[in-house]
Protein backbone atom coordinates (compact mmCIF):
# COMPACT_ATOMS: atom_id res chain seq x y z
CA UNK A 1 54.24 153.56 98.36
CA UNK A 2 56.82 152.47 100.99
CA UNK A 3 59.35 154.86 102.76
CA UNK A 4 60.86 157.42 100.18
CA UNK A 5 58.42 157.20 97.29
CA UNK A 6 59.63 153.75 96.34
CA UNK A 7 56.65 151.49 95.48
CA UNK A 8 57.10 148.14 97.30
CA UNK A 9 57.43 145.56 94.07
CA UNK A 10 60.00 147.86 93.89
CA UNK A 11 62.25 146.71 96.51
CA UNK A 12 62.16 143.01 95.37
CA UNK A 13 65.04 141.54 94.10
CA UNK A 14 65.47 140.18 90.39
CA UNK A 15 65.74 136.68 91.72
CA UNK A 16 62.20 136.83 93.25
CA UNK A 17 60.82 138.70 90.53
CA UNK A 18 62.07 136.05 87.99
CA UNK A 19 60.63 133.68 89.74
CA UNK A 20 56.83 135.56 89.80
CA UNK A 21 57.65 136.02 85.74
CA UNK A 22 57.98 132.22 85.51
CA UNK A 23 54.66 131.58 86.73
CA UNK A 24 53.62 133.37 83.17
CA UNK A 25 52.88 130.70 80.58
CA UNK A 26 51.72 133.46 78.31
CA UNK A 27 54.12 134.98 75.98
CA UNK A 28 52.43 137.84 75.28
CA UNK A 29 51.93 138.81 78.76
CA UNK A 30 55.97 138.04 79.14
CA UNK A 31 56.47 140.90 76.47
CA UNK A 32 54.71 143.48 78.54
CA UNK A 33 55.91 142.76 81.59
CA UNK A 34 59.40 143.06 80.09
CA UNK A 35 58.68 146.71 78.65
CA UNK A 36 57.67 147.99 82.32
CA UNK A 37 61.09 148.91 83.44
CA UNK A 38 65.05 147.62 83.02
CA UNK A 39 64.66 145.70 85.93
CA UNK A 40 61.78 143.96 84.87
CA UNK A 41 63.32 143.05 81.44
CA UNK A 42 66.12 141.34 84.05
CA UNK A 43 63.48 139.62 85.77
CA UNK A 44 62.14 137.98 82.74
CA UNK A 45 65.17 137.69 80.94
CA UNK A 46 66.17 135.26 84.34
CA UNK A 47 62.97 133.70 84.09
CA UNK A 48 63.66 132.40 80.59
CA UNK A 49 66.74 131.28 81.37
CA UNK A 50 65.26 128.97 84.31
CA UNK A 51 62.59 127.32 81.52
CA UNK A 52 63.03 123.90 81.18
CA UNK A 53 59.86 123.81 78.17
CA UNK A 54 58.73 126.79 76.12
CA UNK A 55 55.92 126.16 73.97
CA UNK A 56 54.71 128.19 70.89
CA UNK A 57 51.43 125.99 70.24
CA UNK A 58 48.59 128.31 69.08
CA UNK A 59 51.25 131.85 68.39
CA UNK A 60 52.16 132.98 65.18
CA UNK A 61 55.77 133.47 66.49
CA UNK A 62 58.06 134.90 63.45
CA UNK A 63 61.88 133.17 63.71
CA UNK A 64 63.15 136.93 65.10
CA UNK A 65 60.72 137.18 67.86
CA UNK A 66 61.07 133.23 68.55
CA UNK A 67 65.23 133.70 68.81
CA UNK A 68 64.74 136.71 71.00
CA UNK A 69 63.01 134.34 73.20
CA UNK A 70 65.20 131.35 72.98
CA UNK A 71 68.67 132.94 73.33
CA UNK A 72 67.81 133.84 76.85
CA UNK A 73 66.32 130.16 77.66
CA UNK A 74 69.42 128.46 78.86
CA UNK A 75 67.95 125.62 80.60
CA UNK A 76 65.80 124.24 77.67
CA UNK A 77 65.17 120.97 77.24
CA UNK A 78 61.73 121.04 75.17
CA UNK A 79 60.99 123.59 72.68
CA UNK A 80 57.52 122.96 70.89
């Protein structure tokens, strides 16, 4: 924990944690990171929205959870 309780991932800014949360190719792994905390859910919410390609090979993705995904992927040029 840094000064005043706060942990340190804390302190980082959405911007920086978007970009970590783009590094994660796995969808499921996006989903849990986005239930941690509001500003998490910002972070990947950002990091969709920098996605050039989103993939879906190999998921069983229902249309819902696939537009919940998409709507936030403003960038995309590839969808598979």
């Amino acid at each position: 924990m840094g000064w005043g309780g706060e942990a340190e991932i804390d302190r980082l800014p959405v911007d920086l944690l978007a970009h970590i949360f783009s590094l994660i190719s796995c969808f499921k792994d996006l989903a849990q990171t986005s239930c941690v905390c509001r500003k998490w859910r910002q972070g990947v919410k950002e990091s969709l929205a920098r996605r050039e390609k989103l993939s879906f090979a190999g998921w069983k993705m229902d249309d819902q959870s696939t537009t919940r995904l998409v709507v936030h992927a403003y960038s995309l040029k590839e969808l598979d």
